[in-house]
C-alpha atoms as a PDB file:
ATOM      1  CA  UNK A   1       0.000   0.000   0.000  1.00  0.00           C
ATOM      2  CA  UNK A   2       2.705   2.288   0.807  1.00  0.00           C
ATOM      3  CA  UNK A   3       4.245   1.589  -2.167  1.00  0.00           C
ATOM      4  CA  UNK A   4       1.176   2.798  -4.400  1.00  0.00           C
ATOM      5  CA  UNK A   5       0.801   5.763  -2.370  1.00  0.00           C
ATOM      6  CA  UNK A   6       4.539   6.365  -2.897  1.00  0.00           C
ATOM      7  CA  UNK A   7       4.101   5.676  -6.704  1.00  0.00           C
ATOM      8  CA  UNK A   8       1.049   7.585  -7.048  1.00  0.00           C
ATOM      9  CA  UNK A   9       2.921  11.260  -5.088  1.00  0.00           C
ATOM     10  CA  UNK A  10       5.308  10.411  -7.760  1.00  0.00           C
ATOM     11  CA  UNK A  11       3.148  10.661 -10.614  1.00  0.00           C
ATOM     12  CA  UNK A  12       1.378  13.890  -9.141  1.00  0.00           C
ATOM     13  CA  UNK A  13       4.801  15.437  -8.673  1.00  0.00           C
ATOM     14  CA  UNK A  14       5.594  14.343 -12.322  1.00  0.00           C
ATOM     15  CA  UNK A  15       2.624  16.263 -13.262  1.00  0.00           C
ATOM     16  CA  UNK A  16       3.369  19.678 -11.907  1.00  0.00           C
ATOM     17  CA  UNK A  17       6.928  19.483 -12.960  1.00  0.00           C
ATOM     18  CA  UNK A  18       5.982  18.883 -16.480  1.00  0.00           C
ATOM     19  CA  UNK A  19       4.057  22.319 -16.855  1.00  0.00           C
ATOM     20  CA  UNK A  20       7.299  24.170 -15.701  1.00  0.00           C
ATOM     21  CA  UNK A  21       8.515  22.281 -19.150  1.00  0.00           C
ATOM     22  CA  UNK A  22       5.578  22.748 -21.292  1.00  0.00           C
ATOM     23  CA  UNK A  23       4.695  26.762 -20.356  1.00  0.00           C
ATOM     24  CA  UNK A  24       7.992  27.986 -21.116  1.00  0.00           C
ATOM     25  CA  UNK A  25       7.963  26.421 -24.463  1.00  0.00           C
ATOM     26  CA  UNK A  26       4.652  27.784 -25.031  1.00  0.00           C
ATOM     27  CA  UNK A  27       5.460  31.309 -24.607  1.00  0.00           C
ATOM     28  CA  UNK A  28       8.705  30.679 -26.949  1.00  0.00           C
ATOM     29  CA  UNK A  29       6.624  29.529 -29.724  1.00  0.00           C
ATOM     30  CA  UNK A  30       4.071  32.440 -29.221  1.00  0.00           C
ATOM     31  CA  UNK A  31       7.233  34.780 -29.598  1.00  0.00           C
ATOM     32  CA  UNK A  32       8.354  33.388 -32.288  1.00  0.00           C
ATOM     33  CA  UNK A  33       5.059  33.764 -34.054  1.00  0.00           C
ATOM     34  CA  UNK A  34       4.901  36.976 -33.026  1.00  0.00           C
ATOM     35  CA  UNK A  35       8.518  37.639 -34.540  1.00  0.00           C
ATOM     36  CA  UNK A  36       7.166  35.671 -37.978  1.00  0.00           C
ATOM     37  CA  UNK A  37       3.998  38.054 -38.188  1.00  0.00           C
ATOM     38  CA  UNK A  38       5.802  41.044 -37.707  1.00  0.00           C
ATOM     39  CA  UNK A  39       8.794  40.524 -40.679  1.00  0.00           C
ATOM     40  CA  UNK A  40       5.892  39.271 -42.740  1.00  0.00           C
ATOM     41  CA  UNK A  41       4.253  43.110 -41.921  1.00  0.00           C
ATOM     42  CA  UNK A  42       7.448  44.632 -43.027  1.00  0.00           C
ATOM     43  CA  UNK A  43       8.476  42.659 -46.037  1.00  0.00           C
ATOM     44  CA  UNK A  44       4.915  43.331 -47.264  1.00  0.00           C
ATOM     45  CA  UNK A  45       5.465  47.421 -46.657  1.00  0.00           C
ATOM     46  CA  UNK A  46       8.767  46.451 -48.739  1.00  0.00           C
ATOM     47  CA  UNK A  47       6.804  45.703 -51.588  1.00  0.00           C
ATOM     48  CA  UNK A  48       4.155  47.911 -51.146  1.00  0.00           C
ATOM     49  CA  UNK A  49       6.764  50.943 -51.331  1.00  0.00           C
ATOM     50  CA  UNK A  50       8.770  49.107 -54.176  1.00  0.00           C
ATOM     51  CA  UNK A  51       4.887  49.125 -56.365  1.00  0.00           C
ATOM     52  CA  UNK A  52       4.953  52.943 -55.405  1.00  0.00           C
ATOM     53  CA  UNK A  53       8.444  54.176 -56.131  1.00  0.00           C
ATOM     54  CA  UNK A  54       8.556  55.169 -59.795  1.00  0.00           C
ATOM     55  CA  UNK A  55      11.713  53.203 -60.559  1.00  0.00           C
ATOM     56  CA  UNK A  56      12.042  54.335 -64.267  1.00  0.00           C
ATOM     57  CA  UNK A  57      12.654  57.702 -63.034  1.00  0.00           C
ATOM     58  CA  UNK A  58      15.940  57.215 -60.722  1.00  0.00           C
ATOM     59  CA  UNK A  59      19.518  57.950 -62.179  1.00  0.00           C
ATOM     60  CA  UNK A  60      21.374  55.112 -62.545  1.00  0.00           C
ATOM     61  CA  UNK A  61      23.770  55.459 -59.383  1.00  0.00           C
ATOM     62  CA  UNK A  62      20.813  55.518 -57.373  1.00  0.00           C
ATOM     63  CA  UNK A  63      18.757  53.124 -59.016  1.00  0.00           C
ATOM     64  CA  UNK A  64      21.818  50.631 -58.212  1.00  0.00           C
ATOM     65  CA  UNK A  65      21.766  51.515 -54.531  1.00  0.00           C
ATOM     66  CA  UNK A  66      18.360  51.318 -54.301  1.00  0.00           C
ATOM     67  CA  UNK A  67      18.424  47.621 -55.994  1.00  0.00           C
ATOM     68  CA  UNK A  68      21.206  46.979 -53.747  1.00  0.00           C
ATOM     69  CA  UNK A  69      19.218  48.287 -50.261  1.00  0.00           C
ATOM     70  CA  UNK A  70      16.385  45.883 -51.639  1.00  0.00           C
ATOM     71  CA  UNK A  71      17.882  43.011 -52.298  1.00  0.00           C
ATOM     72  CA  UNK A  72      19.400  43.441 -48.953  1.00  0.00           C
ATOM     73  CA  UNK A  73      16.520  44.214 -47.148  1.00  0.00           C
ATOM     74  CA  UNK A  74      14.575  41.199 -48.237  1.00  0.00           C
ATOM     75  CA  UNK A  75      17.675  39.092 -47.985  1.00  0.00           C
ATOM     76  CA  UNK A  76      17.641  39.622 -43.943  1.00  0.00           C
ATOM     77  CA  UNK A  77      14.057  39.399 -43.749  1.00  0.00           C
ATOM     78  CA  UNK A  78      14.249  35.924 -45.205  1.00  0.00           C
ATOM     79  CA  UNK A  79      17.060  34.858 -42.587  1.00  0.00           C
ATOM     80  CA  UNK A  80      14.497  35.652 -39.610  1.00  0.00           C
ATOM     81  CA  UNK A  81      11.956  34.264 -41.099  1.00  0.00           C
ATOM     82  CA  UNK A  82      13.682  31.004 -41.904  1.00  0.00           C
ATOM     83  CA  UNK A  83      15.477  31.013 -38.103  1.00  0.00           C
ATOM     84  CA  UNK A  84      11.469  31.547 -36.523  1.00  0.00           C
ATOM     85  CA  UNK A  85      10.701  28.357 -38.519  1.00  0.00           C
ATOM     86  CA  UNK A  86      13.417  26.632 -37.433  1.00  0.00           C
ATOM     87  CA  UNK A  87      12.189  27.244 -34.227  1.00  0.00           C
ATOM     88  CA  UNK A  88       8.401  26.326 -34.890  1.00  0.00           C
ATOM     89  CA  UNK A  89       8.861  23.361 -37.431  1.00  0.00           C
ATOM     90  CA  UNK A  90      11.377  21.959 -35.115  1.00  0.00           C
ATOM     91  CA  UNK A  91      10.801  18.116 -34.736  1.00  0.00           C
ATOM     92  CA  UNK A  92      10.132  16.976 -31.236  1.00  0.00           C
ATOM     93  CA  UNK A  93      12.419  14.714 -29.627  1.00  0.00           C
ATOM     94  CA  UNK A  94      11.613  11.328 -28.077  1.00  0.00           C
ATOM     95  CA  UNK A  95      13.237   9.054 -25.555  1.00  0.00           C
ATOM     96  CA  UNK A  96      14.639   6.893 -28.602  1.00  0.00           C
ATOM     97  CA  UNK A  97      16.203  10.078 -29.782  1.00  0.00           C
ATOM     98  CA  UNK A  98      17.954  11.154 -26.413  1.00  0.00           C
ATOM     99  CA  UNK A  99      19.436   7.830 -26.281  1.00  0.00           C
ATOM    100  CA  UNK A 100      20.692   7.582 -29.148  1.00  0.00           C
ATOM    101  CA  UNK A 101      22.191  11.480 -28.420  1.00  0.00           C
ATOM    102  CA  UNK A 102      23.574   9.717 -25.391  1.00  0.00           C
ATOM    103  CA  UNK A 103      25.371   7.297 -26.958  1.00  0.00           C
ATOM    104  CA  UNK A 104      26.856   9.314 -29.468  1.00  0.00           C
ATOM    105  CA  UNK A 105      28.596  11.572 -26.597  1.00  0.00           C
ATOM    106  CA  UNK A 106      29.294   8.159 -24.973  1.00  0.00           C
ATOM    107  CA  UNK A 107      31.793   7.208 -27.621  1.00  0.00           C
ATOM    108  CA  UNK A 108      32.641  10.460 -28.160  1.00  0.00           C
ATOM    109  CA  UNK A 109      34.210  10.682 -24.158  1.00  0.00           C
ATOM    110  CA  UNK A 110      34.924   7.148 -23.380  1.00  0.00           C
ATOM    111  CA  UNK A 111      38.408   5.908 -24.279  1.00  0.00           C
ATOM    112  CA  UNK A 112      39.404   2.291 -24.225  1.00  0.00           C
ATOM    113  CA  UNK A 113      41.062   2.732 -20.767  1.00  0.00           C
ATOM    114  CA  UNK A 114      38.042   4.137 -18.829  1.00  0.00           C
ATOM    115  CA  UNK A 115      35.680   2.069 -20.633  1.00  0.00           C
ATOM    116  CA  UNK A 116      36.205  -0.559 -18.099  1.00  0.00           C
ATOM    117  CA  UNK A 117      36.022   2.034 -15.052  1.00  0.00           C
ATOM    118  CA  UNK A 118      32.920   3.131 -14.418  1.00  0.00           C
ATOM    119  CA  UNK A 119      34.178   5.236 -11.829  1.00  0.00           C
ATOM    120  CA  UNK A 120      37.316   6.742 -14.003  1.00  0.00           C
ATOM    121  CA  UNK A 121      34.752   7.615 -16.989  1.00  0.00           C
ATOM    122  CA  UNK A 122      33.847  10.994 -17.901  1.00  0.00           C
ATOM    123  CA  UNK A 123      30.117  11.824 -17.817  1.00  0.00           C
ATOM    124  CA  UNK A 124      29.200  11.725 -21.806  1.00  0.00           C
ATOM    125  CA  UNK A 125      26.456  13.918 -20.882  1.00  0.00           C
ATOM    126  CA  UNK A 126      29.184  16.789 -20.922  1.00  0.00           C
ATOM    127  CA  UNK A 127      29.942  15.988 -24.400  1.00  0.00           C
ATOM    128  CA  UNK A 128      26.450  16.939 -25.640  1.00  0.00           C
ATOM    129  CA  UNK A 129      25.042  20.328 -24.676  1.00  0.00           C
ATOM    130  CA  UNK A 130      21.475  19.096 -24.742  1.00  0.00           C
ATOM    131  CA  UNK A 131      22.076  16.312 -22.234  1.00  0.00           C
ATOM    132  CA  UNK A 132      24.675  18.802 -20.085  1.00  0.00           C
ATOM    133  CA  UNK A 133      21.106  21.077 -19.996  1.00  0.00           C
ATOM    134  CA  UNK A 134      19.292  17.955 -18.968  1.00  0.00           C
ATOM    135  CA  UNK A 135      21.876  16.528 -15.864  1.00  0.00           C
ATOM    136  CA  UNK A 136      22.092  19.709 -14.174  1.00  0.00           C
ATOM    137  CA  UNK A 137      17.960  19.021 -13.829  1.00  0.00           C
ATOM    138  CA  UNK A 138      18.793  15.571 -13.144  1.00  0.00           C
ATOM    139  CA  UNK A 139      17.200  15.884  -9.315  1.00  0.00           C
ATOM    140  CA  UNK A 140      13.849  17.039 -11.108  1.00  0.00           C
ATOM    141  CA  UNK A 141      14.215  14.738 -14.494  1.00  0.00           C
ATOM    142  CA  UNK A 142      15.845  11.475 -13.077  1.00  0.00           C
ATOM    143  CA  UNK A 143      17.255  11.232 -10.000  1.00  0.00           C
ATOM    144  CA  UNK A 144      20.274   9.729  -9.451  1.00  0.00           C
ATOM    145  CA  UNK A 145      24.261  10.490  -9.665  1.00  0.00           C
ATOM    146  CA  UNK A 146      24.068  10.337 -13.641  1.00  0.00           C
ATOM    147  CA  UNK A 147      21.627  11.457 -15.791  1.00  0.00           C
ATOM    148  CA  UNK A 148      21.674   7.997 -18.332  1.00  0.00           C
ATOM    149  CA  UNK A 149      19.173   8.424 -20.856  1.00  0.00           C
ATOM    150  CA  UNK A 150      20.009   5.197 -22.430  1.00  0.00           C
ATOM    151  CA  UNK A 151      19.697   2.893 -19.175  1.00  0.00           C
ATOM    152  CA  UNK A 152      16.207   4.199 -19.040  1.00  0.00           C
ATOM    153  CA  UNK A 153      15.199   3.743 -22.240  1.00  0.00           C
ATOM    154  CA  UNK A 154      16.337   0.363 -21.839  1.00  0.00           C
ATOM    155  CA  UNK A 155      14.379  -0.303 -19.341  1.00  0.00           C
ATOM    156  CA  UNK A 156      11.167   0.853 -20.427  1.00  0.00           C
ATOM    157  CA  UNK A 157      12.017  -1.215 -23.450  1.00  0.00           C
ATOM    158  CA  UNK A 158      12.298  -4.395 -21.623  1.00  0.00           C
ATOM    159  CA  UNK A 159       8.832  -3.487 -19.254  1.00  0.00           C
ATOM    160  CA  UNK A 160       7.243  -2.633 -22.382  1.00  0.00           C
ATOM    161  CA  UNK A 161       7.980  -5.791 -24.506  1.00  0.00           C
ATOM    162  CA  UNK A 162       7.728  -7.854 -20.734  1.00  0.00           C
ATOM    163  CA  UNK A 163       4.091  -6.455 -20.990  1.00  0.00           C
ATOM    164  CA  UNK A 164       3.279  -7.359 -24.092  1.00  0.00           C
ATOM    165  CA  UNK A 165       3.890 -10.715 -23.330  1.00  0.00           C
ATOM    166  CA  UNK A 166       2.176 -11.181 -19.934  1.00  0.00           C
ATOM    167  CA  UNK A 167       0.921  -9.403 -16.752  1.00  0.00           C
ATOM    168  CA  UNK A 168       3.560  -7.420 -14.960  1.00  0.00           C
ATOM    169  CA  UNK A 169       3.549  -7.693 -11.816  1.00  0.00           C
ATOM    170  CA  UNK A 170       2.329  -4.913  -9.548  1.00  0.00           C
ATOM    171  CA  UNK A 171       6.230  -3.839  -9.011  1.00  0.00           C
ATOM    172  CA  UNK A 172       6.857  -3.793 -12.380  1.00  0.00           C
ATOM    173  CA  UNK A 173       3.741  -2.204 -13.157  1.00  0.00           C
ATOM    174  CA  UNK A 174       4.332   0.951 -11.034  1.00  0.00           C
ATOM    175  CA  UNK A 175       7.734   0.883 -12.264  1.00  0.00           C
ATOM    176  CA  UNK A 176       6.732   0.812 -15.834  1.00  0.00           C
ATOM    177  CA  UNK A 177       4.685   4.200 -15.254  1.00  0.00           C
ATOM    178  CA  UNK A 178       7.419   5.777 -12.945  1.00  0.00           C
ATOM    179  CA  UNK A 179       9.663   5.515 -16.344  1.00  0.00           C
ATOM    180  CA  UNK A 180       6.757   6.738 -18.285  1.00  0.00           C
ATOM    181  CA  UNK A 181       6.203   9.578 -16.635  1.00  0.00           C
ATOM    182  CA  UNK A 182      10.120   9.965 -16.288  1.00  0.00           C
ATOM    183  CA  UNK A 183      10.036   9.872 -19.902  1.00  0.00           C
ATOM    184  CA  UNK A 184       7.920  12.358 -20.616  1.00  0.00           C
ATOM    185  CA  UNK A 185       9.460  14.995 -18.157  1.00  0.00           C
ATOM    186  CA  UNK A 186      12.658  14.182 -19.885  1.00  0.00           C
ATOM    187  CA  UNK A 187      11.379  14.933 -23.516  1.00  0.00           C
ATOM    188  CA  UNK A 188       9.511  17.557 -22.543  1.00  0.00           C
ATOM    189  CA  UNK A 189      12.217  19.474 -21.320  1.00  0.00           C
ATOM    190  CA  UNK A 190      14.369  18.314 -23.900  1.00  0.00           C
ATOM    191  CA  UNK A 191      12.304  19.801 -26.233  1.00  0.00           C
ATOM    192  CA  UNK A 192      11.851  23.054 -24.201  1.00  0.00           C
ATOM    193  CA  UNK A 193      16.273  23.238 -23.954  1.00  0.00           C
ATOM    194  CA  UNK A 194      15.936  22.297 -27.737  1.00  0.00           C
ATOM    195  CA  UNK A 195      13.990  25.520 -28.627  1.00  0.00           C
ATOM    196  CA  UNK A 196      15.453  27.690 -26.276  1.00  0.00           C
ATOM    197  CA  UNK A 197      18.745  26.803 -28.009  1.00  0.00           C
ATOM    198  CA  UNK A 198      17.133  27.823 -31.163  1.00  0.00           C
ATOM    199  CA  UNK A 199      15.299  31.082 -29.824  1.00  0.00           C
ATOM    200  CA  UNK A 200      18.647  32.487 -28.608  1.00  0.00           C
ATOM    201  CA  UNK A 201      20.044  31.915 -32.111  1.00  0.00           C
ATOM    202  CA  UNK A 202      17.300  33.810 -33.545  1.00  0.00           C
ATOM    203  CA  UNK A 203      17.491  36.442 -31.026  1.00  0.00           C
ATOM    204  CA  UNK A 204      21.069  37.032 -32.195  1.00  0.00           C
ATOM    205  CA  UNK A 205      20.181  36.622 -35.998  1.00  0.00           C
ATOM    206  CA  UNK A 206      17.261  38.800 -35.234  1.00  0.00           C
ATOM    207  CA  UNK A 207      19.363  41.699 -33.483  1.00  0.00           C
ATOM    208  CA  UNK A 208      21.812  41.394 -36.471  1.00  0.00           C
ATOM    209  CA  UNK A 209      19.349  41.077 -39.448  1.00  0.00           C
ATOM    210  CA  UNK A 210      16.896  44.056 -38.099  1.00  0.00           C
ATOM    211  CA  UNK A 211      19.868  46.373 -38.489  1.00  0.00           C
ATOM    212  CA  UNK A 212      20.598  45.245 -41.603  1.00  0.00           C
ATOM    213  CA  UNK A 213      17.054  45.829 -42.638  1.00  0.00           C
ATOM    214  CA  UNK A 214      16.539  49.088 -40.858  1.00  0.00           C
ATOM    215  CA  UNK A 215      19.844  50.740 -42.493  1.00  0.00           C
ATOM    216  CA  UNK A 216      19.065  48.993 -46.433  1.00  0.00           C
ATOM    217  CA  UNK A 217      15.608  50.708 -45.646  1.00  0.00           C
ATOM    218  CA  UNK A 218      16.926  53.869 -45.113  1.00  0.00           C
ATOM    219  CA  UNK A 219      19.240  54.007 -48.120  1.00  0.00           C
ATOM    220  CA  UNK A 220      16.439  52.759 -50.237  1.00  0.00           C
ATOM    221  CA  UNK A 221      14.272  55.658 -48.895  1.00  0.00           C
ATOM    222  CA  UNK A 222      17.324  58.373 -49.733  1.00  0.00           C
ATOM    223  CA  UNK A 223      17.812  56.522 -52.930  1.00  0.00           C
ATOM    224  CA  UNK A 224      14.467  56.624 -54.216  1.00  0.00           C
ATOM    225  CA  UNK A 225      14.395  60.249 -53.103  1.00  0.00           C
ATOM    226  CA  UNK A 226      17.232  60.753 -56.033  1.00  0.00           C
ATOM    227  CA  UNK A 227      14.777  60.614 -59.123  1.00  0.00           C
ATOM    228  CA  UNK A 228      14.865  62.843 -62.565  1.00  0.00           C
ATOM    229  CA  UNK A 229      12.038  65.288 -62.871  1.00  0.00           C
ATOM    230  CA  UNK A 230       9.388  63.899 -64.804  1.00  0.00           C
ATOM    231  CA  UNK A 231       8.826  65.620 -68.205  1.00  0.00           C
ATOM    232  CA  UNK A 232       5.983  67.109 -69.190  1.00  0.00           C
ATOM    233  CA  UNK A 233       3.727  65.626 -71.818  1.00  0.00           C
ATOM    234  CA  UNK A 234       2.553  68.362 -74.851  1.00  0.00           C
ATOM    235  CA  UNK A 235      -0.812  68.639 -74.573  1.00  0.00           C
ATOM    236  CA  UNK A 236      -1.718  71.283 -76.475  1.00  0.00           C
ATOM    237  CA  UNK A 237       0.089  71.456 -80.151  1.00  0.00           C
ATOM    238  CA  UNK A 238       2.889  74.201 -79.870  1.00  0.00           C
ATOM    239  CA  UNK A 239       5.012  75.620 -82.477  1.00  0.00           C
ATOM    240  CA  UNK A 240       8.451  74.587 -82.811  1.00  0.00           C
ATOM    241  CA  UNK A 241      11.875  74.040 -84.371  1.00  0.00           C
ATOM    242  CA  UNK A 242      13.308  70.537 -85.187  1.00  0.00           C
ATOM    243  CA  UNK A 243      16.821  70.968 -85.090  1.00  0.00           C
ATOM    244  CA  UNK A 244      18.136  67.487 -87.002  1.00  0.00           C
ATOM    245  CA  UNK A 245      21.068  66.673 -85.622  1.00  0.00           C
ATOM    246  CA  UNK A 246      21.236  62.845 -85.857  1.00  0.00           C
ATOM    247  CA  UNK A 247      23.325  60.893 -88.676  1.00  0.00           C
ATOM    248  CA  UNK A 248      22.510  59.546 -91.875  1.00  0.00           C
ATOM    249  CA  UNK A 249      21.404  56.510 -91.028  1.00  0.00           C
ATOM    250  CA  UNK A 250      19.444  57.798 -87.729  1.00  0.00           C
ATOM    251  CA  UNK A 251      17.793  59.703 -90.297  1.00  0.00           C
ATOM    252  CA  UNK A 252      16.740  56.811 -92.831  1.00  0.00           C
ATOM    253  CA  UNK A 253      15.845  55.284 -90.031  1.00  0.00           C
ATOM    254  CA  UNK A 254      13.061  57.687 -88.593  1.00  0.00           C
ATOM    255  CA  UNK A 255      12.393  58.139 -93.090  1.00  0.00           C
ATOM    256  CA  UNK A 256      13.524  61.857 -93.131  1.00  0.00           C
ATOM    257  CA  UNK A 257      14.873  62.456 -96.725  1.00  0.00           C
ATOM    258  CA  UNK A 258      18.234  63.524 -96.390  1.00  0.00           C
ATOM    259  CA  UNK A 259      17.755  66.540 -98.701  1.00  0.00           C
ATOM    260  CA  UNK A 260      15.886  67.866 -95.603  1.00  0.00           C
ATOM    261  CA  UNK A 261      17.659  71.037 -93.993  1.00  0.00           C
ATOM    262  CA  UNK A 262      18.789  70.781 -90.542  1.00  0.00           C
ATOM    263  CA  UNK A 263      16.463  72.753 -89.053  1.00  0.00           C
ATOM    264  CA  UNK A 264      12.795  72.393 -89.961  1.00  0.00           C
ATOM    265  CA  UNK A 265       9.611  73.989 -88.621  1.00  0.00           C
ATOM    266  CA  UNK A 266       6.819  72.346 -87.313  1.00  0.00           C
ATOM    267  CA  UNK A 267       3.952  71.879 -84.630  1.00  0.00           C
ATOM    268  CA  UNK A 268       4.817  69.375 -81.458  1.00  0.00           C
ATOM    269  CA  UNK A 269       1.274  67.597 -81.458  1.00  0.00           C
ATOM    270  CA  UNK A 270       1.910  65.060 -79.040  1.00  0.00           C
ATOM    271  CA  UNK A 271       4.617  63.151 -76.639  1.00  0.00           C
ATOM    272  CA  UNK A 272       6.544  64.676 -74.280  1.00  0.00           C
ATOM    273  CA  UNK A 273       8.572  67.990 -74.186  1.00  0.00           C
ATOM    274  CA  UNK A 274      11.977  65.758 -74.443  1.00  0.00           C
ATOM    275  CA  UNK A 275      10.764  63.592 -77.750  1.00  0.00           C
ATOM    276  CA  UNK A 276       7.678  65.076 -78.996  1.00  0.00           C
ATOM    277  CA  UNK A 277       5.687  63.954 -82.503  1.00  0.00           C
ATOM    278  CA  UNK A 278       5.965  66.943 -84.610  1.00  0.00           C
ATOM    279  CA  UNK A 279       3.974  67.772 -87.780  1.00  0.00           C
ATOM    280  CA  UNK A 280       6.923  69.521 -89.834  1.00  0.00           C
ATOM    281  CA  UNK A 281       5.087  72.168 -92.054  1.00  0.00           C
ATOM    282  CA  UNK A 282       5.283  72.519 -96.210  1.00  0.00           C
ATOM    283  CA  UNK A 283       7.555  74.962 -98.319  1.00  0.00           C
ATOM    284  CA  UNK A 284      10.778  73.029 -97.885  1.00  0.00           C
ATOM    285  CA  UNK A 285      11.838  72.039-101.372  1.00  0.00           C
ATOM    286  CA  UNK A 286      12.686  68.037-101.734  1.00  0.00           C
ATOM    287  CA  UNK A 287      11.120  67.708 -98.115  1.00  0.00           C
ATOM    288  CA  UNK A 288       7.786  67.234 -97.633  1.00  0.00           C
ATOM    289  CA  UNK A 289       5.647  67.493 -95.090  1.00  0.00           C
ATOM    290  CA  UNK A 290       5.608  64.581 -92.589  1.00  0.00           C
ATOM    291  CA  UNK A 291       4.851  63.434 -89.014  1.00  0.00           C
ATOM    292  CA  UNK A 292       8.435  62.660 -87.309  1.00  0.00           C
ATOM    293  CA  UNK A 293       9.125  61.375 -83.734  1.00  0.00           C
ATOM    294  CA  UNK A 294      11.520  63.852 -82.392  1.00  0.00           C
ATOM    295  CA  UNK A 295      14.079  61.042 -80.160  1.00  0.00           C
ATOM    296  CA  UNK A 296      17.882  61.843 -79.109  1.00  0.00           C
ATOM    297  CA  UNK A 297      18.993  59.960 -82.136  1.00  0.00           C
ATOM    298  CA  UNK A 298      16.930  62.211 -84.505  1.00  0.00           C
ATOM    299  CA  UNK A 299      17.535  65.658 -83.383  1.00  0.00           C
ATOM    300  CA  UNK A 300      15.608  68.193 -80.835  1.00  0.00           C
ATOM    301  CA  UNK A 301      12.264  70.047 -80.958  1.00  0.00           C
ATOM    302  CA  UNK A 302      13.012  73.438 -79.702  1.00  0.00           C
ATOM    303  CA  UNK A 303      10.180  75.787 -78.860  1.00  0.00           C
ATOM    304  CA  UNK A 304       9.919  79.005 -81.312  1.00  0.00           C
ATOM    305  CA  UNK A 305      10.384  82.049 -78.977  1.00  0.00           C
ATOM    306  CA  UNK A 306       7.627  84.468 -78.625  1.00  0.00           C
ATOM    307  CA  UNK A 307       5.133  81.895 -80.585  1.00  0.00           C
ATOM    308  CA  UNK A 308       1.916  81.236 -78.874  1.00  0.00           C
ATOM    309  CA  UNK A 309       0.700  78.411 -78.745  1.00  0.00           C
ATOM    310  CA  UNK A 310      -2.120  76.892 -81.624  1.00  0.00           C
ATOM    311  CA  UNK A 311      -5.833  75.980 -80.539  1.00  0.00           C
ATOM    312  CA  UNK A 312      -6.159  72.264 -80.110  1.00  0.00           C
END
């Protein structure tokens, strides 16, 4: 009787330590979500500004910075977000996988000439920084002088497949859910060191990143600030002068005869004030009248002085 009662102050102690486990790790995943929803809020004002900046209007230099600042900008806010995943899609451990953890640092410690001496042996749990997080809880987790993950897994093994088999007995019975409940406390705060471990690097990534992204967001504001005026489009025809001052070809390309004198009058009827469409007028001998698109290669419309502008 006193050994159920024993068993059963066990299990109720098992049950308030786990929630000193299982509330920490909640609050890290809210964080992180947290963290997720607000890069998502600023790579989405990233864009939004990007759609708004009028791009074709920046000088070169700054268009290059300002591609650069981008790039950068979205480059960071990619690193947090894949470091919060990390944190949220990481897979949960199991007793199976601690042991086999345990092992690992076993070999990795144990040299032929302690592995005979218990005593002489370093702890492999110092070997592994998950299991060196688990041992110093060891009076909590698993009591005992070592924390050994794999001696326990063993041993619910053996109960398990025992049980499987036949009826344990009523010692092996509360033994079998001593372990279990052992074995949850253990994963459970295995999981919680495991995404602690995880949080802290995205703390760091996330103090390094946001600067990253909060000076490439300033130089892509300044840069975008750098932008050619716009030109004004001719909306009402105006008189002006084509002065032709593009090459032969240029010329036969845009079909003005080359018996054409440099400088022709016209009207600008639509386009822009740098390369309007002008309607040249008649009286030019061997160069009639024609609609030409004034570009850089072709020449420049330059407004007649004093005229006043035609009705439309």
């Amino acid at each position: 009787m006193s050994g159920e009662n024993s068993a059963h102050s066990e299990l109720v102690a098992s049950a308030s330590a786990s929630s000193v486990f299982t509330e920490p790790l909640a609050a890290i995943r809210d964080s992180v979500k947290w963290v997720m929803t607000a890069t998502a809020a600023v790579a989405g004002a990233l864009v939004a500004g990007l759609q708004l900046t009028a791009i074709g209007r920046m000088e070169y230099c700054w268009l290059f910075v300002a591609a650069t600042a981008y790039i950068g900008a979205v480059s960071a806010l990619g690193i947090i977000l894949h470091k919060a995943a990390a944190v949220l899609l990481m897979p949960a451990l199991t007793l199976s996988d601690l042991s086999e953890r345990y092992v690992r640092a076993q070999q990795r410690v144990v040299s032929p000439s302690t592995e005979m001496d218990s005593v002489a042996a370093p702890d492999p749990n110092a070997a592994d920084p998950l299991l060196a997080a688990l041992s110093k809880r060891r009076g909590v987790l698993l009591p005992g002088p070592r924390l050994d993950v794999q001696k326990l897994y063993h041993e619910f093994k053996e109960l398990t497949a025992s049980q499987q088999i036949r009826t344990l007995s009523v010692r092996n019975s509360i033994r079998l859910q001593t372990i279990q409940q052992q074995a949850t406390q253990l994963t459970r705060a295995a999981n919680l060191y495991q995404a602690q471990a995880q949080y802290l690097r995205l703390r760091k990534t996330l103090g390094i990143a946001g600067s990253v992204v909060t000076l490439m967001v300033l130089a892509f504001a300044v840069s975008v600030g750098h932008q050619r005026p716009a030109v004004p489009a001719v909306t009402t025809p105006m008189p002006v002068s084509v002065v032709l001052t593009g090459s032969d070809d240029a010329l036969r390309n845009a079909d003005v005869p080359l018996d054409c004198p440099r400088i022709i009058a016209g009207m600008a009827i639509g386009g822009t004030f740098a390369d309007p469409t002008v309607v040249t007028q008649p009286g030019y001998p061997r160069c009639p009248p024609m609609e030409l698109h004034v570009t850089n290669d072709v020449g420049v419309a330059v407004p007649m002085p004093g005229a006043s502008r035609a009705n439309p």
